[in-house]
C-alpha atoms as a PDB file:
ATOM      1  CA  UNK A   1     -55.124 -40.091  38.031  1.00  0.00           C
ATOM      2  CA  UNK A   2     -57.666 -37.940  36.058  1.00  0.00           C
ATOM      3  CA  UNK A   3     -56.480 -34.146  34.334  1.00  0.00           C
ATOM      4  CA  UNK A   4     -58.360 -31.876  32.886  1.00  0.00           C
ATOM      5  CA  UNK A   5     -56.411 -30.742  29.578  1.00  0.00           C
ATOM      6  CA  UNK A   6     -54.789 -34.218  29.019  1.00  0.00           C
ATOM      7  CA  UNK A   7     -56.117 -38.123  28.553  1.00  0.00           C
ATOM      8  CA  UNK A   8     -54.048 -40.718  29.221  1.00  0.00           C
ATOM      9  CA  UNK A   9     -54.099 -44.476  28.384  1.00  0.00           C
ATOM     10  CA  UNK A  10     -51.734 -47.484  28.763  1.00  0.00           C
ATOM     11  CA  UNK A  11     -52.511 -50.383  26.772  1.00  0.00           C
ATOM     12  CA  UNK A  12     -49.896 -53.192  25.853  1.00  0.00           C
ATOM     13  CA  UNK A  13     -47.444 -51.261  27.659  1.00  0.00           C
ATOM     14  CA  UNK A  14     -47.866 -48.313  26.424  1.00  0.00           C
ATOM     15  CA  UNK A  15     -48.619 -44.828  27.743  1.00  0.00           C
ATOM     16  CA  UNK A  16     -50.228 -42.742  25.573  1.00  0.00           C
ATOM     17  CA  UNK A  17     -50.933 -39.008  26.546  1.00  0.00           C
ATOM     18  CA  UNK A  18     -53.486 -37.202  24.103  1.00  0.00           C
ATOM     19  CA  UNK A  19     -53.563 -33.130  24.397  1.00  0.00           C
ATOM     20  CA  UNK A  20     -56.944 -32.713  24.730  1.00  0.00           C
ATOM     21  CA  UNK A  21     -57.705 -29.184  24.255  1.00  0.00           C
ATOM     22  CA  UNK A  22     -59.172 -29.935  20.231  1.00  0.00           C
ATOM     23  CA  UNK A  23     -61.165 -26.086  20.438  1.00  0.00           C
ATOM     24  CA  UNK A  24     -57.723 -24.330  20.936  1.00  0.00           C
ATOM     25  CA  UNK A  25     -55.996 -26.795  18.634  1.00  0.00           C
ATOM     26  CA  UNK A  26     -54.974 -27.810  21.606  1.00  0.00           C
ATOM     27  CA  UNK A  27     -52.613 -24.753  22.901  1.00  0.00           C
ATOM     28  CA  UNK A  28     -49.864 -25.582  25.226  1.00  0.00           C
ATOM     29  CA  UNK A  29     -50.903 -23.705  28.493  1.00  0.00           C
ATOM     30  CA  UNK A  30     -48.685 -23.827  31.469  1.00  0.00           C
ATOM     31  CA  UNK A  31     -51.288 -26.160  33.289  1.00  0.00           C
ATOM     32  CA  UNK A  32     -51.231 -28.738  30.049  1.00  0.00           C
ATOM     33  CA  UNK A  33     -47.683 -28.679  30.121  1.00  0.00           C
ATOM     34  CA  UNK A  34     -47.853 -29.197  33.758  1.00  0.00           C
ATOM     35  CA  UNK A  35     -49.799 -32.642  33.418  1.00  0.00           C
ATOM     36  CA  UNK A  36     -47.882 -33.917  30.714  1.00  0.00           C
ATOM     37  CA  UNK A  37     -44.691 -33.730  32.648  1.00  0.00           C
ATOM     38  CA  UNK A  38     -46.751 -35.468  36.011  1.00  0.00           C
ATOM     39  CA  UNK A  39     -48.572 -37.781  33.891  1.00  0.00           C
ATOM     40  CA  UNK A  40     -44.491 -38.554  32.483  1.00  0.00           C
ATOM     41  CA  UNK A  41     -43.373 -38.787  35.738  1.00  0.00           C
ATOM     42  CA  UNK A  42     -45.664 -41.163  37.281  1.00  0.00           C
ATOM     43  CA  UNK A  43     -44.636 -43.914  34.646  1.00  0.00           C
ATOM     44  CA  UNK A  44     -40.881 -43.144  34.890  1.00  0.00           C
ATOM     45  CA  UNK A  45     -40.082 -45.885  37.462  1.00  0.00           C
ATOM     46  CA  UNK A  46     -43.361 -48.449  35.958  1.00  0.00           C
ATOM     47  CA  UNK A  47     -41.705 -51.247  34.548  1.00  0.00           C
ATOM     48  CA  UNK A  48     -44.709 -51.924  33.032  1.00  0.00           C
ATOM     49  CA  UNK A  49     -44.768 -49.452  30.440  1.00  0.00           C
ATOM     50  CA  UNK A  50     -42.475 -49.709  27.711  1.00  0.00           C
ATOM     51  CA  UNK A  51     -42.918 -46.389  25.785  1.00  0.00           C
ATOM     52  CA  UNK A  52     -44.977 -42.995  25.186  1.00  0.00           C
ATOM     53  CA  UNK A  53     -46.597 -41.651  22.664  1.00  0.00           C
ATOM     54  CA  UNK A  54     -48.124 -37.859  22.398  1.00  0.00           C
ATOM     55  CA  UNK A  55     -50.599 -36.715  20.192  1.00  0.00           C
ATOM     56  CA  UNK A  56     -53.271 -34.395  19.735  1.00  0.00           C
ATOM     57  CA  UNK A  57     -57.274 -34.823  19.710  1.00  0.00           C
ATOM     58  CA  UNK A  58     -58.624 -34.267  16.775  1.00  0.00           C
ATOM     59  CA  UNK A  59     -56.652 -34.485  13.010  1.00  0.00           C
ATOM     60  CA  UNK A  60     -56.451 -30.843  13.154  1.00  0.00           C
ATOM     61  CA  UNK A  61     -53.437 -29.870  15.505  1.00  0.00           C
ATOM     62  CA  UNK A  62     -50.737 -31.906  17.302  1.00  0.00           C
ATOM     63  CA  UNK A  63     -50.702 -28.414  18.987  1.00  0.00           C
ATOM     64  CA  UNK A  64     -50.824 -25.348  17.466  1.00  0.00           C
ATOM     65  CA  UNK A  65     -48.425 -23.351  19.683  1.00  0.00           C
ATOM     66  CA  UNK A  66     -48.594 -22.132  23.325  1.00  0.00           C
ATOM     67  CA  UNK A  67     -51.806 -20.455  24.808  1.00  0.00           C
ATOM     68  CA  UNK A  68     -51.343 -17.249  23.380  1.00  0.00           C
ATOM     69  CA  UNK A  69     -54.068 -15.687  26.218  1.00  0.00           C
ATOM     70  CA  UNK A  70     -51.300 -16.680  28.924  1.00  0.00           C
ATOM     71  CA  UNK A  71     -48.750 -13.543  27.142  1.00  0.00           C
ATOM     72  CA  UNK A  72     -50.867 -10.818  28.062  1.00  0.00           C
ATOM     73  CA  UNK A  73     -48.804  -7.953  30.179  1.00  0.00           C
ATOM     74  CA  UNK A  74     -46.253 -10.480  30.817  1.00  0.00           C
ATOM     75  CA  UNK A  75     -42.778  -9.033  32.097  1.00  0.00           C
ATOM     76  CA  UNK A  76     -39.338  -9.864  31.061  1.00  0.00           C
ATOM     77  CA  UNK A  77     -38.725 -11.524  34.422  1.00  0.00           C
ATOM     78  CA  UNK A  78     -41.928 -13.522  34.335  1.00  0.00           C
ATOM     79  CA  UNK A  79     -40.994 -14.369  30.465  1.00  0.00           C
ATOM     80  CA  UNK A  80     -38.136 -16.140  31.304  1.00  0.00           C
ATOM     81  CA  UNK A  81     -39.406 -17.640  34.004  1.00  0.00           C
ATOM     82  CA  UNK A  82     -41.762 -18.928  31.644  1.00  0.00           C
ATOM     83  CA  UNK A  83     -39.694 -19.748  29.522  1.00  0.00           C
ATOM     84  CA  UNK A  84     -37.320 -21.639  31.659  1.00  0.00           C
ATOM     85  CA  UNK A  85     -40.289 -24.091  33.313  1.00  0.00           C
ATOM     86  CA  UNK A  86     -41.279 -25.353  29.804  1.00  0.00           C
ATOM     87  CA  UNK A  87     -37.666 -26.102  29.139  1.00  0.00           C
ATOM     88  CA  UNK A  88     -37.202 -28.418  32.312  1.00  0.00           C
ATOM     89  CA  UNK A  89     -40.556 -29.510  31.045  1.00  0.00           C
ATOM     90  CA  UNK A  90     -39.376 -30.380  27.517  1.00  0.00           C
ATOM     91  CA  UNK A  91     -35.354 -31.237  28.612  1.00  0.00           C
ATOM     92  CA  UNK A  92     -37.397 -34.154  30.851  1.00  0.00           C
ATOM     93  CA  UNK A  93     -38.988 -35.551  27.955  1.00  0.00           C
ATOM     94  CA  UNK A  94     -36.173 -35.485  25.915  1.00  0.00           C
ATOM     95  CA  UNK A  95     -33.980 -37.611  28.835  1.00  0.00           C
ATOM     96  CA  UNK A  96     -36.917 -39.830  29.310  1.00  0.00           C
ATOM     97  CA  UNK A  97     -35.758 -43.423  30.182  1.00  0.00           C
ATOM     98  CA  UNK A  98     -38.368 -44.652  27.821  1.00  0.00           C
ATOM     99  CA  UNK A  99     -38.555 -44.079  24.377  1.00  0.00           C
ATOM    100  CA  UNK A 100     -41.080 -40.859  23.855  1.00  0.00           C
ATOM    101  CA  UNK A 101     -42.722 -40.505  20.082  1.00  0.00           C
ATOM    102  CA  UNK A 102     -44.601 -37.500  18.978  1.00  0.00           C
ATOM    103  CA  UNK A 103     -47.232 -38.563  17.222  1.00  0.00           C
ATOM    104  CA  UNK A 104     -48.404 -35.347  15.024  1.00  0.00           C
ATOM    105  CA  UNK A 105     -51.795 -34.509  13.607  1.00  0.00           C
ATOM    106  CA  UNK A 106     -52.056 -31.179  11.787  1.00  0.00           C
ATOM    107  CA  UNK A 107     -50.914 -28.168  12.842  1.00  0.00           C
ATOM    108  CA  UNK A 108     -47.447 -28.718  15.085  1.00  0.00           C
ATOM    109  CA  UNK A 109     -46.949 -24.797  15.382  1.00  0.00           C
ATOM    110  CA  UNK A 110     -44.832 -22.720  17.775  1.00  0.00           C
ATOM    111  CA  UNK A 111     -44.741 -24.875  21.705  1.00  0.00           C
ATOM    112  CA  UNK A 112     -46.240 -27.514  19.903  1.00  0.00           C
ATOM    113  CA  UNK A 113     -43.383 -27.989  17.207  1.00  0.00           C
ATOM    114  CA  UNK A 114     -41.234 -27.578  20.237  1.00  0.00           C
ATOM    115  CA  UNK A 115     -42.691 -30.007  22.229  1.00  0.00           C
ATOM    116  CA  UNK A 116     -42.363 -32.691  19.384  1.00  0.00           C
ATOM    117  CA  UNK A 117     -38.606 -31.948  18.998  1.00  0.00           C
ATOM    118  CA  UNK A 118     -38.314 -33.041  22.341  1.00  0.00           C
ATOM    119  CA  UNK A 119     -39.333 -36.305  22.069  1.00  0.00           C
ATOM    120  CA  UNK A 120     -37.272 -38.958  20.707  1.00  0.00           C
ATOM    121  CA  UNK A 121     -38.950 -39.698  17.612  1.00  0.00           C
ATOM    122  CA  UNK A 122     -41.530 -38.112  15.292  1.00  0.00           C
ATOM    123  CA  UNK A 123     -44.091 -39.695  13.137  1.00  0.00           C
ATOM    124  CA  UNK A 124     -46.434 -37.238  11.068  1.00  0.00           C
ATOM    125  CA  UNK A 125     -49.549 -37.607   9.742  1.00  0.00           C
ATOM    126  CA  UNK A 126     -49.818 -36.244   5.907  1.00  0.00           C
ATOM    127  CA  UNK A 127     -52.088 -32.916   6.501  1.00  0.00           C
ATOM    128  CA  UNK A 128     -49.263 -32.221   9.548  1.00  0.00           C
ATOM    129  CA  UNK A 129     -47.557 -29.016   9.046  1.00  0.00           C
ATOM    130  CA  UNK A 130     -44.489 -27.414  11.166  1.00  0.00           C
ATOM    131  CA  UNK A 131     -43.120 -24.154  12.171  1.00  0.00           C
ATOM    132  CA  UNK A 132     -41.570 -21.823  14.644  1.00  0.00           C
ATOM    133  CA  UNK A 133     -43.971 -18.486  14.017  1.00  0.00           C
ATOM    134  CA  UNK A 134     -42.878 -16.757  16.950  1.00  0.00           C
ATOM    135  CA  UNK A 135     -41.204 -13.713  15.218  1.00  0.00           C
ATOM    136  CA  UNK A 136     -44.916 -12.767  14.298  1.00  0.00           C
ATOM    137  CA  UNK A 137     -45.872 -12.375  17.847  1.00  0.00           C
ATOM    138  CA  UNK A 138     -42.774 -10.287  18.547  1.00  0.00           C
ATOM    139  CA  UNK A 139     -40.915 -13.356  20.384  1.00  0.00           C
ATOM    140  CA  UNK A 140     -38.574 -15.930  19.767  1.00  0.00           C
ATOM    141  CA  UNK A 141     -39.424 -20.100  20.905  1.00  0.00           C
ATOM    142  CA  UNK A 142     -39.008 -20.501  24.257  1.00  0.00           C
ATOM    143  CA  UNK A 143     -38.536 -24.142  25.162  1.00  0.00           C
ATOM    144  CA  UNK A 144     -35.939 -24.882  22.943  1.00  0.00           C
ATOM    145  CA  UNK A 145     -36.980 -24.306  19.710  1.00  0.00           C
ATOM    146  CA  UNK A 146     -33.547 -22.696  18.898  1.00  0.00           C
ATOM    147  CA  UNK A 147     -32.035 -25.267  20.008  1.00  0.00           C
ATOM    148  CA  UNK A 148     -33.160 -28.532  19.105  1.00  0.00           C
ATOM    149  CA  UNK A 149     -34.291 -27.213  15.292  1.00  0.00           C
ATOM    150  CA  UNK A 150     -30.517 -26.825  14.637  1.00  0.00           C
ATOM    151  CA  UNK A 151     -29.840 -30.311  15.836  1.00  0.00           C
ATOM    152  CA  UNK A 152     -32.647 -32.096  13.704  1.00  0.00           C
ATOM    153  CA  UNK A 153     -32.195 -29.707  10.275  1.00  0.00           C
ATOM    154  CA  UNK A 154     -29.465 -27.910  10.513  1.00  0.00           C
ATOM    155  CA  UNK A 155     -28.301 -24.318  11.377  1.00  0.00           C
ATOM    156  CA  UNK A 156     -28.785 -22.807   7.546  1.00  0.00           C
ATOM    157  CA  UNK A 157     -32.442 -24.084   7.577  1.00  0.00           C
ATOM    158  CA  UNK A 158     -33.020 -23.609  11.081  1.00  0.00           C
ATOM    159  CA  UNK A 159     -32.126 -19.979  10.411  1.00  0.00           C
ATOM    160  CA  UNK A 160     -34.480 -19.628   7.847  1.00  0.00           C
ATOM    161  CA  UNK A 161     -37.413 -21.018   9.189  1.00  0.00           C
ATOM    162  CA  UNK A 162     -37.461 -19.562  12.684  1.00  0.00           C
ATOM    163  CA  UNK A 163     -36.508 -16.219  11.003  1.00  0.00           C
ATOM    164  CA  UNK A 164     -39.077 -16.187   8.526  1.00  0.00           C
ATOM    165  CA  UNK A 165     -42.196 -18.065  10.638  1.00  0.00           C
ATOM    166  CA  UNK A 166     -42.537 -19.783   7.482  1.00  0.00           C
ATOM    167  CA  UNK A 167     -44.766 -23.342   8.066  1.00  0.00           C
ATOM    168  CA  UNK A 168     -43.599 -26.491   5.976  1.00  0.00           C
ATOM    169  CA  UNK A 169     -45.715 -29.545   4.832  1.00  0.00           C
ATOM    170  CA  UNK A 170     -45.212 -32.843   6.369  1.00  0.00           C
ATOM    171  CA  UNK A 171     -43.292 -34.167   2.921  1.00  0.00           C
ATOM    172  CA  UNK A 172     -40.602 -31.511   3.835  1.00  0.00           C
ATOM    173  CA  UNK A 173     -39.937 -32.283   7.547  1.00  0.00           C
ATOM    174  CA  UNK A 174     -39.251 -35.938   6.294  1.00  0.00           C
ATOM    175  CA  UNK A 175     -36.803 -34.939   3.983  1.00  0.00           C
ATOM    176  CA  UNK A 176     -35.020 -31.999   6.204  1.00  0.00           C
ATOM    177  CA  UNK A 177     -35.221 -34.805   9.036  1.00  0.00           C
ATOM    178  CA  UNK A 178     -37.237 -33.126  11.301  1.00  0.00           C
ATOM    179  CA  UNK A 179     -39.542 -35.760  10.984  1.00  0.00           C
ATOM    180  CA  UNK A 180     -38.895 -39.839  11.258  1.00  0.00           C
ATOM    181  CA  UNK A 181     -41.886 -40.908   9.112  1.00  0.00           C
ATOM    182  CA  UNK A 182     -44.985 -39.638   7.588  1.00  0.00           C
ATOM    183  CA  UNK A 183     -48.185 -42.055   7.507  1.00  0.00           C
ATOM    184  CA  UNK A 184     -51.604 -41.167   6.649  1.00  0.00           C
ATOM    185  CA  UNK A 185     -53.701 -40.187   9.341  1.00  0.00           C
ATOM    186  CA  UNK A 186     -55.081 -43.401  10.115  1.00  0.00           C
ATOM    187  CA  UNK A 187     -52.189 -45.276  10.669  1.00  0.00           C
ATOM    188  CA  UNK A 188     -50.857 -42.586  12.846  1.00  0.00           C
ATOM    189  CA  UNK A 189     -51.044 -44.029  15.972  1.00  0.00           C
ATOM    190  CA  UNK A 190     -50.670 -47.740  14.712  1.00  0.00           C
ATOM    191  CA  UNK A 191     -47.058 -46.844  13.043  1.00  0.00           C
ATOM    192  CA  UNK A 192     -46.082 -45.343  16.355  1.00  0.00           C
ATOM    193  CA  UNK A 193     -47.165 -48.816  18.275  1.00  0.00           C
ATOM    194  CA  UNK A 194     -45.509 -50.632  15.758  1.00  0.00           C
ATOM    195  CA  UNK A 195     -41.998 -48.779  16.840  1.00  0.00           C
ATOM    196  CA  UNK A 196     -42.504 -48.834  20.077  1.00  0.00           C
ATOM    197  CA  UNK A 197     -42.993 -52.925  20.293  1.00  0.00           C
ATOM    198  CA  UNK A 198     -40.057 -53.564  18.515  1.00  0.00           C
ATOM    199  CA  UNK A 199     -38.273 -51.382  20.925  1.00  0.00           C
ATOM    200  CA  UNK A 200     -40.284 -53.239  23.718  1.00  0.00           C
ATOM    201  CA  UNK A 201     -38.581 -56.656  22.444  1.00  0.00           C
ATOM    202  CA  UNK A 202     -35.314 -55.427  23.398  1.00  0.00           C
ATOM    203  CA  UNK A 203     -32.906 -54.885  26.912  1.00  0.00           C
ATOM    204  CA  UNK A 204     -34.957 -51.812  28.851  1.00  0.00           C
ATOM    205  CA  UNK A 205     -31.532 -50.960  30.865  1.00  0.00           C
ATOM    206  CA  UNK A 206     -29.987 -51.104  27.384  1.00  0.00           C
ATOM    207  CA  UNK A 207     -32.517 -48.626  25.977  1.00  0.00           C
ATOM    208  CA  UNK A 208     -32.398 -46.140  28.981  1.00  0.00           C
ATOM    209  CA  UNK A 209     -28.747 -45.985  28.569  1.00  0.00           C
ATOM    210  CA  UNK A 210     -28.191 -45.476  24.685  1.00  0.00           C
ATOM    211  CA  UNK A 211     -31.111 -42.816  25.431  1.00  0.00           C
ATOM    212  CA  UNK A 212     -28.578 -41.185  27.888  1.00  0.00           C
ATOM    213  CA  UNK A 213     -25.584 -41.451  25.430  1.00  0.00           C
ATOM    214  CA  UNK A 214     -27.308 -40.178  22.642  1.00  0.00           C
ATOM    215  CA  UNK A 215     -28.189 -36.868  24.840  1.00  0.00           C
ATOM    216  CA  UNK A 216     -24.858 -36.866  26.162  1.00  0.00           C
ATOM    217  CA  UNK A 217     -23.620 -36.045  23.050  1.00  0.00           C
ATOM    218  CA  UNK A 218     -25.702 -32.802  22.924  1.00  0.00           C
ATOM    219  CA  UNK A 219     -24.988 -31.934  26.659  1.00  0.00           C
ATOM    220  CA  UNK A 220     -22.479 -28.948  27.259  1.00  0.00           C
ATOM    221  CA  UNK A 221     -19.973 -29.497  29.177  1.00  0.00           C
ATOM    222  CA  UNK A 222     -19.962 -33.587  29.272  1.00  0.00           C
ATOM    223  CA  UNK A 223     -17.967 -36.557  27.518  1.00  0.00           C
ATOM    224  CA  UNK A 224     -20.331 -38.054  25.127  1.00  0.00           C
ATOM    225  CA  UNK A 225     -17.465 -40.644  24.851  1.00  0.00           C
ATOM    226  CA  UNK A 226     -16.889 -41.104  28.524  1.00  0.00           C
ATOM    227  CA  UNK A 227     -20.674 -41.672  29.727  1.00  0.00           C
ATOM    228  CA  UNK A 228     -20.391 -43.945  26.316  1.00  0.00           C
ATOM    229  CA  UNK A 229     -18.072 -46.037  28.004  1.00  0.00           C
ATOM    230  CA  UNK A 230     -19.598 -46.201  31.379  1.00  0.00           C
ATOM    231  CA  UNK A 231     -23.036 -47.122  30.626  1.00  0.00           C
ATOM    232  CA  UNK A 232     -21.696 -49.816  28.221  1.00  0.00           C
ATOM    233  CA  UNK A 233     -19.969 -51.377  31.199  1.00  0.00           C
ATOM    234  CA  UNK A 234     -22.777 -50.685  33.512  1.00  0.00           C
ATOM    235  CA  UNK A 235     -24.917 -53.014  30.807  1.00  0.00           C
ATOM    236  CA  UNK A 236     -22.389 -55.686  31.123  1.00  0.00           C
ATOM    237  CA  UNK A 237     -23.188 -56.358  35.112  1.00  0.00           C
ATOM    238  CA  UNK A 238     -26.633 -56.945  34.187  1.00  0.00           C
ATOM    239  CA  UNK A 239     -28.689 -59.947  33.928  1.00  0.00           C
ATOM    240  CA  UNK A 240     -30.203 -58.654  30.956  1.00  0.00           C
ATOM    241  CA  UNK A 241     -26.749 -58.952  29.227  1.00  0.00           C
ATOM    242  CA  UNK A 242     -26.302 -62.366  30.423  1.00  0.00           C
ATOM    243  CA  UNK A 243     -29.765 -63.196  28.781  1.00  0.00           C
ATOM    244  CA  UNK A 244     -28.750 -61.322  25.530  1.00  0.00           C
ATOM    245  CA  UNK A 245     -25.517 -63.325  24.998  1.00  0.00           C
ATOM    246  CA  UNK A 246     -26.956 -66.737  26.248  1.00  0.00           C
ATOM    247  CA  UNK A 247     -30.068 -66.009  24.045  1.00  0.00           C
ATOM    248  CA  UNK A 248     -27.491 -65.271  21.115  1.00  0.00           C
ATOM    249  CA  UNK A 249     -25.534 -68.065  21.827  1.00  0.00           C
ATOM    250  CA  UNK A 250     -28.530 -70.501  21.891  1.00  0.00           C
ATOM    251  CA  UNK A 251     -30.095 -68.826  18.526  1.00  0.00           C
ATOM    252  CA  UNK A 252     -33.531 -67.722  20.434  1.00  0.00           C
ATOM    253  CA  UNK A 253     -35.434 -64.663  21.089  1.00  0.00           C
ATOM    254  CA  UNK A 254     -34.067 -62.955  24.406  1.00  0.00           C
ATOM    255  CA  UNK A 255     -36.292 -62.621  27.385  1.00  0.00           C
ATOM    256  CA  UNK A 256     -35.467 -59.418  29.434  1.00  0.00           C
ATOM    257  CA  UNK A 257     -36.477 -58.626  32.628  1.00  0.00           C
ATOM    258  CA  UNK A 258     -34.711 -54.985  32.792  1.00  0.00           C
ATOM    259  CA  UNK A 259     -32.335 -56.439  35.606  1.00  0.00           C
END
């Protein structure tokens, strides 16, 4: 499967998808966003890949917001029609049955800061910087900025930096939480392997389904509780739990199949 704004690569199970537009510090345009979610999609039922990671060509953007070019003349309907195809975009990510990192490299601006949010977990590189500048342009984020910024950092600082467009330095997301880890740039990538192995190691139905609890909990409308309760029953008529006990039982390392 080749694209032309995105390069993909599995190795040791995992996929990772590189923005590849390093001129435009790499700009989210609908077509980029567009391959990301079929390059996503394509691995979603591969039981051979374990985990994603997303990152950005180059070491100076992750991506530095949406392709600004793409806003000319546009309408109110066509805004939030834009508006609500990066969501479904982004709300697939972020219900991913495989554990999605963002691994960000400079300038994770606008989209792009959007687009990290929606992956599970974050790893920054030290000259990364963050920020919701939208206000400047006029506009507000788009595909779920407003939404997901709350949940990582809270409303009161959430208010403040996507009302003031203000950027912050990769020290700062780690403390506000916005951020799971910051590395220098060459261990980037490395750090983010390192997670996703040890994730690798463990029950794949287990992992899909603590993925859907944990969303469940931010989910209008449904019983983060309830689907709590199902899915842990739904692990215990699998032959990965059998494994995990009998492995725990017999004090050796489990060997899941994902059945």
């Amino acid at each position: 499967m080749s694209f032309q704004y995105i390069l993909t690569e599995i190795a040791d199970g995992i996929l990772t998808i590189t923005l590849n537009r390093p001129k435009k510090y790499n700009a989210l345009g609908r077509d980029l966003l567009v391959e990301i979610d079929t390059a996503l999609q394509a691995h979603k039922s591969d039981a051979t890949v374990k985990g994603v990671i997303i990152t950005g060509a180059g070491e100076k953007a992750f991506a530095a917001g949406a392709d600004i070019s793409e806003f000319t003349g546009m309408s109110a309907a066509e805004g939030e029609a834009m508006s609500l195809a990066g969501q479904a975009i982004f709300r697939r990510i972020e219900t991913y049955p495989k554990p999605v990192i963002a691994a960000t490299n400079g300038y994770t601006l606008g989209a792009g800061c959007e687009l990290a949010m929606s992956c599970h977990m974050r790893v920054a590189s030290e000259n990364a910087r963050f920020g919701q500048p939208e206000v400047n342009l006029g506009l507000l984020p788009g595909y779920g900025g407003t939404q997901r910024l709350i949940q990582l950092i809270g409303k009161g600082k959430a208010f403040e930096l996507l009302l003031t467009a203000d950027q912050i330095k990769a020290a700062e997301a780690l403390r506000l939480g916005l951020v799971n880890y910051v590395v220098p740039q060459a261990d980037l990538l490395s750090t983010c392997k390192e997670i996703l192995t040890k994730i690798a190691s463990k029950a794949p139905i287990a992992i899909a389904k603590t993925i859907e609890c944990v969303d469940a909990h931010f989910t209008p409308g449904v019983d983060g509780y309830g689907v709590e309760a199902r899915t842990f029953g739904e692990c215990c008529d699998t032959k990965d739990f059998e494994e995990g006990v009998a492995a725990f039982l017999g004090k050796r390392a489990a060997d899941f199949k994902g059945e």
